[in-house]
PDB file of N, CA and C in Angstrom:
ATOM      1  N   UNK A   1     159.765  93.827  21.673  1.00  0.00           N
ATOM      2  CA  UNK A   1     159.409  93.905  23.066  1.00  0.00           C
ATOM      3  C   UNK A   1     157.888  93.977  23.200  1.00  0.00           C
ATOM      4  N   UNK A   2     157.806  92.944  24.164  1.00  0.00           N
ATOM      5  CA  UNK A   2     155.509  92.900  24.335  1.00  0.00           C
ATOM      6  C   UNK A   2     155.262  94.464  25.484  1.00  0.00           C
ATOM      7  N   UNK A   3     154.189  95.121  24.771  1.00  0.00           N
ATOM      8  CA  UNK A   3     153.736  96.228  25.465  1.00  0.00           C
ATOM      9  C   UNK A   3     153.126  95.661  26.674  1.00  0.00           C
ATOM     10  N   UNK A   4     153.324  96.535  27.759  1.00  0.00           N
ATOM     11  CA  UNK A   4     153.187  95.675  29.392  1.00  0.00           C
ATOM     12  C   UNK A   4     151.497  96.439  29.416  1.00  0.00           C
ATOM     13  N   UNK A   5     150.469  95.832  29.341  1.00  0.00           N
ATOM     14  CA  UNK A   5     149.233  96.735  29.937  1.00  0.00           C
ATOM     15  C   UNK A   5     148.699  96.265  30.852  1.00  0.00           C
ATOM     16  N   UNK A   6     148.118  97.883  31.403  1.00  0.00           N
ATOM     17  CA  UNK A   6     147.203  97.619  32.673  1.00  0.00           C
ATOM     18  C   UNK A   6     146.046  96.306  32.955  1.00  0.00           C
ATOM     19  N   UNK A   7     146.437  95.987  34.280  1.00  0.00           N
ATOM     20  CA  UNK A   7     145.561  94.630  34.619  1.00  0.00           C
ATOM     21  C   UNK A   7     144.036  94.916  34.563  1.00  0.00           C
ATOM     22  N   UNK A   8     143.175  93.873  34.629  1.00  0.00           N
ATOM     23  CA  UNK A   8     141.684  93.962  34.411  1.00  0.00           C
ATOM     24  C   UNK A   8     141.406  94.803  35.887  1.00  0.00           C
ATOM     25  N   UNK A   9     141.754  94.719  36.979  1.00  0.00           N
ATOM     26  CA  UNK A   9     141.252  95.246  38.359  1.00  0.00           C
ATOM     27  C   UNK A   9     141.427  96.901  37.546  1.00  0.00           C
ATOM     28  N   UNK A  10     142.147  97.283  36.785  1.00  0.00           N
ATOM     29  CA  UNK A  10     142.153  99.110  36.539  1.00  0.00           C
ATOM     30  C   UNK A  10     141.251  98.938  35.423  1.00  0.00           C
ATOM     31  N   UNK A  11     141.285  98.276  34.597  1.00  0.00           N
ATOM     32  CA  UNK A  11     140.979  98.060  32.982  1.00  0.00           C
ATOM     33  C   UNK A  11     138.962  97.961  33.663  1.00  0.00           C
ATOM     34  N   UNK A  12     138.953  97.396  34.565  1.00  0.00           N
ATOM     35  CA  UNK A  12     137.203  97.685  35.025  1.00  0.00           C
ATOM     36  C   UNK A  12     136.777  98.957  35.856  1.00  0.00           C
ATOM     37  N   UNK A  13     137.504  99.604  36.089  1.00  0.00           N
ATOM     38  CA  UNK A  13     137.316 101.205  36.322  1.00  0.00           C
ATOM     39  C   UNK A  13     136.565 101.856  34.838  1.00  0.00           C
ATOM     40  N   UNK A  14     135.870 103.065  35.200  1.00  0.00           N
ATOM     41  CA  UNK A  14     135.125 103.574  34.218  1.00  0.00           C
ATOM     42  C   UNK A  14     135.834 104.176  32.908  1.00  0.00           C
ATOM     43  N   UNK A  15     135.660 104.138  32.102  1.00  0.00           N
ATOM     44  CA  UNK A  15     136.718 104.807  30.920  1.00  0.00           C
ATOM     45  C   UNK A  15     136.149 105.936  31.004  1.00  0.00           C
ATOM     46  N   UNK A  16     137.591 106.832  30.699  1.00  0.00           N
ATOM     47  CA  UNK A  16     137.287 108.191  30.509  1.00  0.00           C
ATOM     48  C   UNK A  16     136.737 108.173  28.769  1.00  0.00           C
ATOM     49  N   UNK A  17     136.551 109.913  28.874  1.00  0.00           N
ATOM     50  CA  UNK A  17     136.092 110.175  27.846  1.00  0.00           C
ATOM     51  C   UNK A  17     136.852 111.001  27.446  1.00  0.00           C
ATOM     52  N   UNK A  18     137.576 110.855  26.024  1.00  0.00           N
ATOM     53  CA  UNK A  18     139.298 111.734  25.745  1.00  0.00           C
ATOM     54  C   UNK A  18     138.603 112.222  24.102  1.00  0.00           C
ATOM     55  N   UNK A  19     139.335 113.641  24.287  1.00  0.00           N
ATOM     56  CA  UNK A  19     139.336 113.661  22.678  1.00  0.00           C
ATOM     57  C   UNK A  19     140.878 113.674  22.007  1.00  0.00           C
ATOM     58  N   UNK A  20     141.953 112.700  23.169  1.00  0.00           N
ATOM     59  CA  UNK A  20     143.151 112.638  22.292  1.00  0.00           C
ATOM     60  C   UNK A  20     143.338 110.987  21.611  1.00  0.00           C
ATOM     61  N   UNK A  21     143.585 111.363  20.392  1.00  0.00           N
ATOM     62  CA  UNK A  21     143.867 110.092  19.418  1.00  0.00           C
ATOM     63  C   UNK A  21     144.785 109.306  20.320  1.00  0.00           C
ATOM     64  N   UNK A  22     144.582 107.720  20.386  1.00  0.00           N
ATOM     65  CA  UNK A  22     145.884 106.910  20.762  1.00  0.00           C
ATOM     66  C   UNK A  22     145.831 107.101  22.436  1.00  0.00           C
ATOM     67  N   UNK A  23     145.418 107.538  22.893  1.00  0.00           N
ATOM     68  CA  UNK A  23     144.976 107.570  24.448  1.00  0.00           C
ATOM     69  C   UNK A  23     143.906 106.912  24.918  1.00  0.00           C
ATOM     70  N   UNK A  24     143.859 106.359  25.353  1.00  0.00           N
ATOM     71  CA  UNK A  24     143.174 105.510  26.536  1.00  0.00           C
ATOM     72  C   UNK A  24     143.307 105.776  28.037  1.00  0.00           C
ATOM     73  N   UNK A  25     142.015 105.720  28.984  1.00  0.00           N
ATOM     74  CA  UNK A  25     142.200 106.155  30.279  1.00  0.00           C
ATOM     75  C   UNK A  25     141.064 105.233  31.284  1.00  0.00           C
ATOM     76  N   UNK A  26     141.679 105.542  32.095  1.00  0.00           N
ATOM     77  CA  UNK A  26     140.563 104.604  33.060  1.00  0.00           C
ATOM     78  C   UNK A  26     140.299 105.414  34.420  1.00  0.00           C
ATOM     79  N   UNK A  27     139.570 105.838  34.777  1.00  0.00           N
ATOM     80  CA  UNK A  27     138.995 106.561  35.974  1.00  0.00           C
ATOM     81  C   UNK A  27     138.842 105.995  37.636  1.00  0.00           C
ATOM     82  N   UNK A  28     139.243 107.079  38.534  1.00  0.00           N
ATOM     83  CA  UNK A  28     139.103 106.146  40.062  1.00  0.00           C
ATOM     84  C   UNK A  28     138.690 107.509  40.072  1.00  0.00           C
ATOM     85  N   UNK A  29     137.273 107.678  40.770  1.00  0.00           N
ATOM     86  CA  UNK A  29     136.918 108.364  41.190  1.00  0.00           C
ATOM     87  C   UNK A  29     136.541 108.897  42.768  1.00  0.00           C
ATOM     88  N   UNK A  30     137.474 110.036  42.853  1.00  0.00           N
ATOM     89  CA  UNK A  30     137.532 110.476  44.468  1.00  0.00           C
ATOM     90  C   UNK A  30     136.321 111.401  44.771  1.00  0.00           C
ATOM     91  N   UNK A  31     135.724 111.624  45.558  1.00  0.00           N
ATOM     92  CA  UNK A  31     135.203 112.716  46.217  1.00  0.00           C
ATOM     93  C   UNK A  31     135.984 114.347  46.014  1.00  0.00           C
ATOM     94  N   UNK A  32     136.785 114.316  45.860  1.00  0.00           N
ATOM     95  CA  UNK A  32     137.283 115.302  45.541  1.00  0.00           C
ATOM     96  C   UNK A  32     138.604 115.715  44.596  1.00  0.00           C
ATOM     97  N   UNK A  33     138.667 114.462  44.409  1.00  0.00           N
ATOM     98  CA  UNK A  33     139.809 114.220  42.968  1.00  0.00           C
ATOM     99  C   UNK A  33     139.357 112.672  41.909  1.00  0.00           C
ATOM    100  N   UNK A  34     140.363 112.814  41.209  1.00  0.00           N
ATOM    101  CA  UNK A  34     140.492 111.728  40.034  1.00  0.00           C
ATOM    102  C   UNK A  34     141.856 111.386  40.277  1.00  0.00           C
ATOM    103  N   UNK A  35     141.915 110.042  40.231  1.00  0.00           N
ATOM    104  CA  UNK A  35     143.407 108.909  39.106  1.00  0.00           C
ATOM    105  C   UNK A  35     143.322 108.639  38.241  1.00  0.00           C
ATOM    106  N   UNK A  36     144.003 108.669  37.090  1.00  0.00           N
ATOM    107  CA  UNK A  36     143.094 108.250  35.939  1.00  0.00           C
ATOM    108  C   UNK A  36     144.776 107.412  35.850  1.00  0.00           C
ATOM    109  N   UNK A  37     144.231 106.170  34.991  1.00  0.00           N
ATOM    110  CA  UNK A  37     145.465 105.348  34.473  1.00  0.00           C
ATOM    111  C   UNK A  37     145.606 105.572  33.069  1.00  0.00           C
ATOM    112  N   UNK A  38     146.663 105.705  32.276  1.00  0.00           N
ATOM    113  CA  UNK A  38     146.362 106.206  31.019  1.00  0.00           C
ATOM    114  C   UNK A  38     147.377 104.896  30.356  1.00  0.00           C
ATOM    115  N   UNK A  39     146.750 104.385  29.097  1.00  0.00           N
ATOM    116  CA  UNK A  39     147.510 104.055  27.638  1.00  0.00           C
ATOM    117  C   UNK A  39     147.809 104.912  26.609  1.00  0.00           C
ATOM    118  N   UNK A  40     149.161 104.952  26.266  1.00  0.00           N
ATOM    119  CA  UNK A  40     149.146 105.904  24.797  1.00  0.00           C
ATOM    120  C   UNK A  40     149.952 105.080  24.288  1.00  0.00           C
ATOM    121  N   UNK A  41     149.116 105.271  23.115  1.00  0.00           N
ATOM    122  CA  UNK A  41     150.097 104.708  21.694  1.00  0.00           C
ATOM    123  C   UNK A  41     151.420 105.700  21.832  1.00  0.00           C
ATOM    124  N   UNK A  42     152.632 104.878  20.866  1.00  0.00           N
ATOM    125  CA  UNK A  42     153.713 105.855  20.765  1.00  0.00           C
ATOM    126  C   UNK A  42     153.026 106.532  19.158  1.00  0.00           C
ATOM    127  N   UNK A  43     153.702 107.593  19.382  1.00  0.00           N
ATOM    128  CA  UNK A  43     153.723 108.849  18.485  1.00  0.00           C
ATOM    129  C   UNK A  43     152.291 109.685  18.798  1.00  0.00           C
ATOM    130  N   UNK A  44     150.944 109.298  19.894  1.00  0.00           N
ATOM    131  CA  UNK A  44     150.396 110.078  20.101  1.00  0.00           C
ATOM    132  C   UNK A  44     150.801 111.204  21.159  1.00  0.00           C
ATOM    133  N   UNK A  45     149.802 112.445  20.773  1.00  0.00           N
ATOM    134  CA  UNK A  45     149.802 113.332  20.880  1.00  0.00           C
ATOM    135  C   UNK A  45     149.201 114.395  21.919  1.00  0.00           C
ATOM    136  N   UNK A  46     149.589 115.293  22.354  1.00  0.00           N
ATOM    137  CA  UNK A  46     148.563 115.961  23.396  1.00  0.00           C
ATOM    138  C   UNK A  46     148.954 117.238  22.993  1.00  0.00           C
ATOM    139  N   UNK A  47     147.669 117.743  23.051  1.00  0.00           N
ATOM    140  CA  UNK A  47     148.056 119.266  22.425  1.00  0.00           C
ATOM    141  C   UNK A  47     147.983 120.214  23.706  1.00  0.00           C
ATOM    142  N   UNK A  48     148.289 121.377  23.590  1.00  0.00           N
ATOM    143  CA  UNK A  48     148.265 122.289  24.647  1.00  0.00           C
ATOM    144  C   UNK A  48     147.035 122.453  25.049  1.00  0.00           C
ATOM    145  N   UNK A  49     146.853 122.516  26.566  1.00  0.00           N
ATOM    146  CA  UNK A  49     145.227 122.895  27.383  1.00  0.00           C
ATOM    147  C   UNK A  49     145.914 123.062  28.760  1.00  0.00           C
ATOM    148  N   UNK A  50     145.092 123.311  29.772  1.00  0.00           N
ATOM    149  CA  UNK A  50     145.599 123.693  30.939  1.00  0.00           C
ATOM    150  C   UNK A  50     144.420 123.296  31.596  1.00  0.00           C
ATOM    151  N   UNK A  51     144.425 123.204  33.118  1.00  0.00           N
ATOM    152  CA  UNK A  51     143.383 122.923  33.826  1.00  0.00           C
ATOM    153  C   UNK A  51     143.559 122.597  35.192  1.00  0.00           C
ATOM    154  N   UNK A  52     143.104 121.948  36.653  1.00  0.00           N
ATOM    155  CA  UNK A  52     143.212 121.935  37.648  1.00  0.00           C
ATOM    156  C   UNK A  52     144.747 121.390  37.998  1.00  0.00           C
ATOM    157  N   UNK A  53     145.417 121.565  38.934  1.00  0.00           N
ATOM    158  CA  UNK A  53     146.500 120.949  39.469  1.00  0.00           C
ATOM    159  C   UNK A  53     146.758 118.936  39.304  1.00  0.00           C
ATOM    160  N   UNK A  54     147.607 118.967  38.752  1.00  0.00           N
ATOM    161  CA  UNK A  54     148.106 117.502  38.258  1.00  0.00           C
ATOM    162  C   UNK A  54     149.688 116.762  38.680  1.00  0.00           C
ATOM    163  N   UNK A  55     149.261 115.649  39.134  1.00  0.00           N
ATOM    164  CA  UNK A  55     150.691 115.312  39.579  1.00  0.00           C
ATOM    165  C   UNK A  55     150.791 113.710  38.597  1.00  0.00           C
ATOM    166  N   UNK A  56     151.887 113.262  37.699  1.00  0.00           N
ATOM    167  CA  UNK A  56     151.901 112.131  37.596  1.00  0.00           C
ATOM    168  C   UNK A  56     152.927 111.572  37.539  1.00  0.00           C
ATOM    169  N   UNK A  57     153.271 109.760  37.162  1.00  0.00           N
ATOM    170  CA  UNK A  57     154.075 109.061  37.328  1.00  0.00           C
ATOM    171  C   UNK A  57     153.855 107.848  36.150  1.00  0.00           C
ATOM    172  N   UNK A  58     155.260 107.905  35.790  1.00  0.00           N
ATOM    173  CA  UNK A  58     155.391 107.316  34.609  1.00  0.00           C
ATOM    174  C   UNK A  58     156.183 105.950  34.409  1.00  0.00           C
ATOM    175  N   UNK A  59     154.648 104.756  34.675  1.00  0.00           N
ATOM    176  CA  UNK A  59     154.986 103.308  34.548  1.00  0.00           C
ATOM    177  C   UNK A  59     155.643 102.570  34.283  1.00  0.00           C
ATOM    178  N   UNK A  60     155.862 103.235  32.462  1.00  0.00           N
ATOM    179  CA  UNK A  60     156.660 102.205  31.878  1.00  0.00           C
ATOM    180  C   UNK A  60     156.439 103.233  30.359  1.00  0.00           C
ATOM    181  N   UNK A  61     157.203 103.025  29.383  1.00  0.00           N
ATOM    182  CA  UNK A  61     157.814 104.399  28.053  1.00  0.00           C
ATOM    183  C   UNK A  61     158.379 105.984  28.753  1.00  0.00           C
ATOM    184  N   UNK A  62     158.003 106.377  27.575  1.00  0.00           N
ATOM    185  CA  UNK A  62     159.343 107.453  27.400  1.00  0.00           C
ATOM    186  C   UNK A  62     158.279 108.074  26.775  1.00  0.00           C
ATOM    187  N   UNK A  63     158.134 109.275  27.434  1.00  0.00           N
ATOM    188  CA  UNK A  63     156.931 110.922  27.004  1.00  0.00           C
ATOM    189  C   UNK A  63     158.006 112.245  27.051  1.00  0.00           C
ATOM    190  N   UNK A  64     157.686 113.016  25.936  1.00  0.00           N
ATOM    191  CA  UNK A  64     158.083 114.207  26.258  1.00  0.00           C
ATOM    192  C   UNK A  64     156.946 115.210  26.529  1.00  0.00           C
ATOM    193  N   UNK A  65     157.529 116.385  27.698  1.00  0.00           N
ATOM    194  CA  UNK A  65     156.251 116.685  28.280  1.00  0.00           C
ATOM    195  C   UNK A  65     156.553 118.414  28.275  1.00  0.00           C
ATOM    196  N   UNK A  66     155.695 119.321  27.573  1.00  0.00           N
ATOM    197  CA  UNK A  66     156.267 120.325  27.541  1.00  0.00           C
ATOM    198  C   UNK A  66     154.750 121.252  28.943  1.00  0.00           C
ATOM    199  N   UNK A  67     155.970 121.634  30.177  1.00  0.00           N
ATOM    200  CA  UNK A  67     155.213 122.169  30.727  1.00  0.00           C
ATOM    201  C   UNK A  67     155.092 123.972  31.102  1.00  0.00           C
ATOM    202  N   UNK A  68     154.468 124.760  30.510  1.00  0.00           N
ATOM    203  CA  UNK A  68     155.027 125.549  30.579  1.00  0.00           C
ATOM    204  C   UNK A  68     156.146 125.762  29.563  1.00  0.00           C
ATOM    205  N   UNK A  69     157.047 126.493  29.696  1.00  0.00           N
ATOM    206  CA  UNK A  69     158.074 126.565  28.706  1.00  0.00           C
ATOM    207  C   UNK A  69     159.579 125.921  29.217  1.00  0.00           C
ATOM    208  N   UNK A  70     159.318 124.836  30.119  1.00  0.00           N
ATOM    209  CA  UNK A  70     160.285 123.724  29.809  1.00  0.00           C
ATOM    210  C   UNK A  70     159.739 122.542  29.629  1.00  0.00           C
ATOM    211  N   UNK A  71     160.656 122.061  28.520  1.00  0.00           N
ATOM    212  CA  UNK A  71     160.574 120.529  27.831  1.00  0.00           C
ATOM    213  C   UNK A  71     161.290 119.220  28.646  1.00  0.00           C
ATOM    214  N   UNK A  72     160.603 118.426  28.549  1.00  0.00           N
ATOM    215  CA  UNK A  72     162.204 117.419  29.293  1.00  0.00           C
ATOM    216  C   UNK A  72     160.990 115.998  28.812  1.00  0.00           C
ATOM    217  N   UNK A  73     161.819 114.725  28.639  1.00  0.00           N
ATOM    218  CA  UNK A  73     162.002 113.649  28.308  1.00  0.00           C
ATOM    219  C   UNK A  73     161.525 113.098  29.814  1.00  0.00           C
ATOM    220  N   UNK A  74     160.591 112.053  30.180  1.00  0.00           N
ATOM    221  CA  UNK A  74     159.939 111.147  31.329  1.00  0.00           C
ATOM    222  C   UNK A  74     160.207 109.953  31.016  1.00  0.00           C
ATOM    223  N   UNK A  75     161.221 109.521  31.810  1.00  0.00           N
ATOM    224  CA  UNK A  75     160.891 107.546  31.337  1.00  0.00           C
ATOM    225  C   UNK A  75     160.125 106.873  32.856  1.00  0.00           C
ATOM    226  N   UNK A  76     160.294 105.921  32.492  1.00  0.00           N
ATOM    227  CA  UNK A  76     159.747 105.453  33.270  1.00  0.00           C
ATOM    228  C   UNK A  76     160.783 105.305  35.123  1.00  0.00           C
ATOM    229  N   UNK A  77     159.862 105.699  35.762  1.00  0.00           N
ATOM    230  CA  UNK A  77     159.845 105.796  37.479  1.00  0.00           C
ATOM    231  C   UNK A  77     159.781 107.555  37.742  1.00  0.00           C
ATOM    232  N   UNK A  78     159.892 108.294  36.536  1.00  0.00           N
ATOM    233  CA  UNK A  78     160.086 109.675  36.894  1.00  0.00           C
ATOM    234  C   UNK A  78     158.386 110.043  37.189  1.00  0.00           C
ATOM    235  N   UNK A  79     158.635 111.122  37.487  1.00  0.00           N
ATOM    236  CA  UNK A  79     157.179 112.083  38.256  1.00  0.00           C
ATOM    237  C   UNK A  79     157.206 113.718  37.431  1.00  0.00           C
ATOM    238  N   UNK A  80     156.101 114.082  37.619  1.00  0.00           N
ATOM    239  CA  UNK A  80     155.985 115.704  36.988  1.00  0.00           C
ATOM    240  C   UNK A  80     155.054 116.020  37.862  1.00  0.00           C
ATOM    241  N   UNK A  81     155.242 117.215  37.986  1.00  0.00           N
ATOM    242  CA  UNK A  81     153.828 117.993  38.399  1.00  0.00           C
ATOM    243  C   UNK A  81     153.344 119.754  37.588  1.00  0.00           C
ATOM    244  N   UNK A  82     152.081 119.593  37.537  1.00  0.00           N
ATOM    245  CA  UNK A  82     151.853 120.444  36.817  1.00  0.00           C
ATOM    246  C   UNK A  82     150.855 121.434  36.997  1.00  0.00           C
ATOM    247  N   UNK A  83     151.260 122.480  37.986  1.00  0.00           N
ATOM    248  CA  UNK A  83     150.556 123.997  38.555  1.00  0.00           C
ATOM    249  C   UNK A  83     149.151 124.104  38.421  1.00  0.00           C
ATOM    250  N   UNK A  84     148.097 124.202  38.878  1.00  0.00           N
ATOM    251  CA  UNK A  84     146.779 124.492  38.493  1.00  0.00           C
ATOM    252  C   UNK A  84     147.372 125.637  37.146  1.00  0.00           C
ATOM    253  N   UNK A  85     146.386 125.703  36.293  1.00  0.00           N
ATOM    254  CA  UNK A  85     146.275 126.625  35.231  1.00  0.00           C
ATOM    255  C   UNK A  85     147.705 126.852  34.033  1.00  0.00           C
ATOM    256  N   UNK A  86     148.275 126.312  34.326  1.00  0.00           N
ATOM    257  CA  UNK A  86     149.959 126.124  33.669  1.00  0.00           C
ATOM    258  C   UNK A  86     149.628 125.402  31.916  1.00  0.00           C
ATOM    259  N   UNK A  87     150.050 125.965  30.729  1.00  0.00           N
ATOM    260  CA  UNK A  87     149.639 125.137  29.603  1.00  0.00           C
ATOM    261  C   UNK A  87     151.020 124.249  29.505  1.00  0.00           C
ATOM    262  N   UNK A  88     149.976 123.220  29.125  1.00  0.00           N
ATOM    263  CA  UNK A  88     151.221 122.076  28.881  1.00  0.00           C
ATOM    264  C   UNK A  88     150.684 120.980  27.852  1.00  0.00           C
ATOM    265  N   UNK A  89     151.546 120.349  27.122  1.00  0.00           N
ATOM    266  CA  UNK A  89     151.257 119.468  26.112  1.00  0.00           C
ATOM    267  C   UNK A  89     152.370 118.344  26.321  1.00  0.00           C
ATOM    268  N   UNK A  90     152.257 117.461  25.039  1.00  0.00           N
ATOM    269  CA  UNK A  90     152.951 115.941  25.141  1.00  0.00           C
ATOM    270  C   UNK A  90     153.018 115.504  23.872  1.00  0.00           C
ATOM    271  N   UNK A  91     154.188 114.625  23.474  1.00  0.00           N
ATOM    272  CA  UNK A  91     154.497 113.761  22.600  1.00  0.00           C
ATOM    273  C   UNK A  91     155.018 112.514  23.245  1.00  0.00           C
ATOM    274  N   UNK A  92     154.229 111.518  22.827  1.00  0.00           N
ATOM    275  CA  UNK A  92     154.746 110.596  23.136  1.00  0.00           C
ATOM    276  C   UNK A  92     155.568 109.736  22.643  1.00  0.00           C
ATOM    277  N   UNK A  93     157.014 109.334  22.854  1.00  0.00           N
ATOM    278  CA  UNK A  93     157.959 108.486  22.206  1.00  0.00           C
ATOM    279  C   UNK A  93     157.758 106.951  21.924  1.00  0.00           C
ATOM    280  N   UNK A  94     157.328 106.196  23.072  1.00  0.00           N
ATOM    281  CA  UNK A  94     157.263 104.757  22.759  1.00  0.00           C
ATOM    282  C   UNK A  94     155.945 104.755  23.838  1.00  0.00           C
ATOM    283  N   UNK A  95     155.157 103.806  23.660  1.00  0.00           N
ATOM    284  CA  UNK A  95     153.791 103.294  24.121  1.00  0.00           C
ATOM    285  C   UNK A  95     154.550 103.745  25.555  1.00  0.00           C
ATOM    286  N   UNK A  96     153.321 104.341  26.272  1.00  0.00           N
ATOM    287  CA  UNK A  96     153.620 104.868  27.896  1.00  0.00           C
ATOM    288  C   UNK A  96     152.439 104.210  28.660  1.00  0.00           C
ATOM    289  N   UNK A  97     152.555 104.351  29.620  1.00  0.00           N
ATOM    290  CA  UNK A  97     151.738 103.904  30.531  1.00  0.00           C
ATOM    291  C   UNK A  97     151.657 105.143  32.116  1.00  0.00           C
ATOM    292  N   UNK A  98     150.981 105.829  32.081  1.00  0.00           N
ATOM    293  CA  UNK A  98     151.379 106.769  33.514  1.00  0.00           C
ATOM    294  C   UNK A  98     149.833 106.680  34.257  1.00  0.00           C
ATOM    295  N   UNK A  99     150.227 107.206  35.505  1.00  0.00           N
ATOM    296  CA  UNK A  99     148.988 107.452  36.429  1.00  0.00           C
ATOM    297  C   UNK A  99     148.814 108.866  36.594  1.00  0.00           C
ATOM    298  N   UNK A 100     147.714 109.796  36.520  1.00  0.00           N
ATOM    299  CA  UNK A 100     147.873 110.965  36.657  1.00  0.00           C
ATOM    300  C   UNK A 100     146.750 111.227  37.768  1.00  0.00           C
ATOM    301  N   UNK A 101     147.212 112.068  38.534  1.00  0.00           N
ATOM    302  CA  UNK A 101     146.397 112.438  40.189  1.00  0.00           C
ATOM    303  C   UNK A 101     145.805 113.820  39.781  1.00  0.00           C
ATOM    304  N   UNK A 102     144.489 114.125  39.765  1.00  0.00           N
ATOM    305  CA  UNK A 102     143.830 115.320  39.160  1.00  0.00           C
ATOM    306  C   UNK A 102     143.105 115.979  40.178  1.00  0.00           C
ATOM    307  N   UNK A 103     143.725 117.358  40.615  1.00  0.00           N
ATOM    308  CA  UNK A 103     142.812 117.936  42.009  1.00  0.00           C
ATOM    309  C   UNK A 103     141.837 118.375  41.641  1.00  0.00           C
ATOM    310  N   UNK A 104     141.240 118.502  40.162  1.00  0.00           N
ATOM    311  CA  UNK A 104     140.066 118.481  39.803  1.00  0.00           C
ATOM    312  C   UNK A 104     139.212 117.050  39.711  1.00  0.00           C
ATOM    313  N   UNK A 105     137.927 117.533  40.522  1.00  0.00           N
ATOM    314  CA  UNK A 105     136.995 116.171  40.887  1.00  0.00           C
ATOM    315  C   UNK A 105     136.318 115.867  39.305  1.00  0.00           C
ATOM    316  N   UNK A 106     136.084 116.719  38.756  1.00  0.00           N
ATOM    317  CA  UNK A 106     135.718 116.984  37.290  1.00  0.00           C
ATOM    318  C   UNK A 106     136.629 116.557  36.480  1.00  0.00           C
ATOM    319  N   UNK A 107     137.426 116.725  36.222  1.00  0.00           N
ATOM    320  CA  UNK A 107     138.620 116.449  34.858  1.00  0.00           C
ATOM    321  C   UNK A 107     138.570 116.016  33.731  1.00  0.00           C
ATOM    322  N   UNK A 108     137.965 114.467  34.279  1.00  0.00           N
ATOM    323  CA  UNK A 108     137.514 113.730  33.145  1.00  0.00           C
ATOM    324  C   UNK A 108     135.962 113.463  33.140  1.00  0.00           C
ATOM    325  N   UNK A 109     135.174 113.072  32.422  1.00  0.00           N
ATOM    326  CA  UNK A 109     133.667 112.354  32.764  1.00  0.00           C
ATOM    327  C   UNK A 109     133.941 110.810  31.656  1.00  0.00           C
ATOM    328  N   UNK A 110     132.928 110.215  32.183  1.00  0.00           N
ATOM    329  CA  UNK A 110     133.602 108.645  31.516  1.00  0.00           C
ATOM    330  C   UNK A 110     132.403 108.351  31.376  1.00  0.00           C
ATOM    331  N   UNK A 111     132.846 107.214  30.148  1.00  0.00           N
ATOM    332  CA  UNK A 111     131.459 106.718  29.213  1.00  0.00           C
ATOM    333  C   UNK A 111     130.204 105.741  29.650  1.00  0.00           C
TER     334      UNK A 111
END
C-alpha cells in the first residue's frame, strides 16, 4: 500500500522543530494558537511530556495514544483531546498522518 502524504500547499508551511525520531511537522501559525500537520514513520515514538491544551484528528494510520492513564488505539477519522498539563505519550503502529490544534501559540518553533 503507497503512503498517502501531505500536499505541497501544507508541505510549504514552516517546519517545525521536533526532537522526536520519524516525525515530521509542518506549522500554521495563529495569533494565538498552532496546527501543526504531522508525518510519522510507523514504529515511531513519543515519549511522555505534557504541555498546553491539544485537540487532534487522525488522517490516515493507526496510533496508540496513552493519555493520562488511558490507552486506546486512533485510526483514522477518530479525534482525541488532551487537557492542558495532562502527560501523554504515543506509539505509532503504521505511518500516520494527524492534524494537531495547539492552544499554545508557542508549542512548536520552526526552522
Amino acid at each position: 500500500m503507497t503512503e498517502i502524504r501531505f500536499p505541497e500547499c501544507i508541505k510549504n508551511l514552516a517546519k517545525a522543530k521536533l526532537n522526536f525520531p520519524g516525525v515530521t511537522g509542518w506549522v500554521s501559525q495563529g495569533k494565538n494558537e498552532q496546527i501543526v500537520f504531522f508525518e510519522i514513520e510507523a514504529g515511531g515514538v513519543v515519549t511522555p511530556h505534557s504541555h498546553g491544551e491539544q485537540y487532534g484528528f487522525v488522517i490516515d494510520g493507526e496510533l496508540e495514544l496513552t493519555i493520562g492513564d488511558d490507552t486506546r488505539i486512533y485510526k483514522k477519522g477518530d479525534s482525541y483531546h488532551i487537557p492542558e498539563g495532562v502527560v501523554h505519550s504515543g506509539e505509532v503502529k503504521t505511518f500516520v498522518r494527524v492534524m494537531d490544534f495547539f492552544a499554545d501559540v508557542e508549542r512548536y518553533q520552526t526552522e
